[in-house]
Protein backbone atom coordinates (compact mmCIF):
# COMPACT_ATOMS: atom_id res chain seq x y z
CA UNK A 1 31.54 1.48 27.49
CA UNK A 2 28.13 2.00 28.42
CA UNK A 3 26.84 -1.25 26.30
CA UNK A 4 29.33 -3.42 28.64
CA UNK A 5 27.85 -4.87 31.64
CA UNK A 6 29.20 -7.39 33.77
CA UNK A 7 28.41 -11.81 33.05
CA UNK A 8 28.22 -12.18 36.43
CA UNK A 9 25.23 -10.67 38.24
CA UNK A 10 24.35 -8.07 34.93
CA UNK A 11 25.03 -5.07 36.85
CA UNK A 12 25.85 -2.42 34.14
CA UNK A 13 28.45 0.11 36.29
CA UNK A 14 31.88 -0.58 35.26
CA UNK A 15 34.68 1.38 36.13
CA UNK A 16 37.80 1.62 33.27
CA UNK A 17 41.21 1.24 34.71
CA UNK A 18 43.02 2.31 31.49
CA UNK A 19 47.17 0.76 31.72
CA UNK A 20 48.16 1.55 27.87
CA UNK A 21 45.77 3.85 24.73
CA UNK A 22 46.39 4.90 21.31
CA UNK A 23 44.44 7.81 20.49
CA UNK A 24 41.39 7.31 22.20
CA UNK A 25 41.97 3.51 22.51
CA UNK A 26 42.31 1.34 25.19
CA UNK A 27 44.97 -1.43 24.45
CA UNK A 28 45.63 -2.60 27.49
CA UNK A 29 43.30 -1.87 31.05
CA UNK A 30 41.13 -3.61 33.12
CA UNK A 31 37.01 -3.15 33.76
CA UNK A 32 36.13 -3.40 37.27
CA UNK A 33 32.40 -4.35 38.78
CA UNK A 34 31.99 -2.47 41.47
CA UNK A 35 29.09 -4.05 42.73
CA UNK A 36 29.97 -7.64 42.60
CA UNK A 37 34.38 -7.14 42.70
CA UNK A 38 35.36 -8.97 39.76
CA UNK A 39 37.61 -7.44 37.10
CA UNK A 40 37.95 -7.92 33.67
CA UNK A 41 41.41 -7.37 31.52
CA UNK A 42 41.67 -5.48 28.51
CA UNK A 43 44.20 -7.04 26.38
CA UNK A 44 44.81 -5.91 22.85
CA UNK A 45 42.05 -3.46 22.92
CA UNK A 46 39.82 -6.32 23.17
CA UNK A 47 37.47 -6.68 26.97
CA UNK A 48 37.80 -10.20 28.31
CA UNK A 49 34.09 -10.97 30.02
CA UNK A 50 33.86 -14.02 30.55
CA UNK A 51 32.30 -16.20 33.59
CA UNK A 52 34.41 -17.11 36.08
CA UNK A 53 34.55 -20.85 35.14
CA UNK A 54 35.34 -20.12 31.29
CA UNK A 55 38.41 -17.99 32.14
CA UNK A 56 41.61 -18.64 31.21
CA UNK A 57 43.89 -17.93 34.36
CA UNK A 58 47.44 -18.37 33.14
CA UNK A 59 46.61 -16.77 30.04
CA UNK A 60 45.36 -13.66 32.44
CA UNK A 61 48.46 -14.15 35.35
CA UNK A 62 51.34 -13.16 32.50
CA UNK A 63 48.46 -9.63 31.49
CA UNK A 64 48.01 -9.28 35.26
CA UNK A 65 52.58 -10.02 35.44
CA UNK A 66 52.97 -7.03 33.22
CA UNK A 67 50.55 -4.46 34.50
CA UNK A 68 50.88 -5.57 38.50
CA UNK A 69 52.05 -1.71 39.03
CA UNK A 70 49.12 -0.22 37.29
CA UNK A 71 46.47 -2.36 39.29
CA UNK A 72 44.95 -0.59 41.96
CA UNK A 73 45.31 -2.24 45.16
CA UNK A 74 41.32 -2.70 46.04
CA UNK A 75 41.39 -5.01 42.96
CA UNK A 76 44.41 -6.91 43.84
CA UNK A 77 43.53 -7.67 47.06
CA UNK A 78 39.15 -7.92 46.53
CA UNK A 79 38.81 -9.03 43.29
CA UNK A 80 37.48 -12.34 41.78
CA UNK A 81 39.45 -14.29 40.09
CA UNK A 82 42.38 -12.69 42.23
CA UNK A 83 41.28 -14.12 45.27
CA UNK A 84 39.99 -17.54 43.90
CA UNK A 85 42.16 -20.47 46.31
């Protein structure tokens, strides 16, 4: 956790939303920039950071679909690629 930092502007602070662990695990969560409001799934224990440009929306809509409950609402309602028209 503390070698992740965000692509976007670097900034090194990311909170960890965790939605499903095994042992001390994350499967399933979501890292969250607090600095410059983007989010980044967790999905099979593996951290999607990507640019904005490179990611793969559908693929994330079905992991966002499945979690929606978990997602706090500051991120559904502030976050990048959430709010992207």
């Amino acid at each position: 956790m503390n070698i992740l930092i965000c692509p976007f502007d670097k900034y090194a602070d990311l909170d960890l939303i965790e939605f499903e662990t095994n042992n001390s695990n994350v499967n399933s969560g979501i890292l969250y920039c607090t600095k410059c409001i983007r989010y980044y799934p967790i999905i099979n224990g593996i951290p999607i950071m990507v640019p904005d440009n490179q990611r793969n929306l559908i693929y994330e809509s079905n992991f966002l679909s499945k979690w929606t409950n978990k997602i706090p609402e500051k991120i559904k309602s502030n976050s990048m690629p959430f709010n992207i028209n």
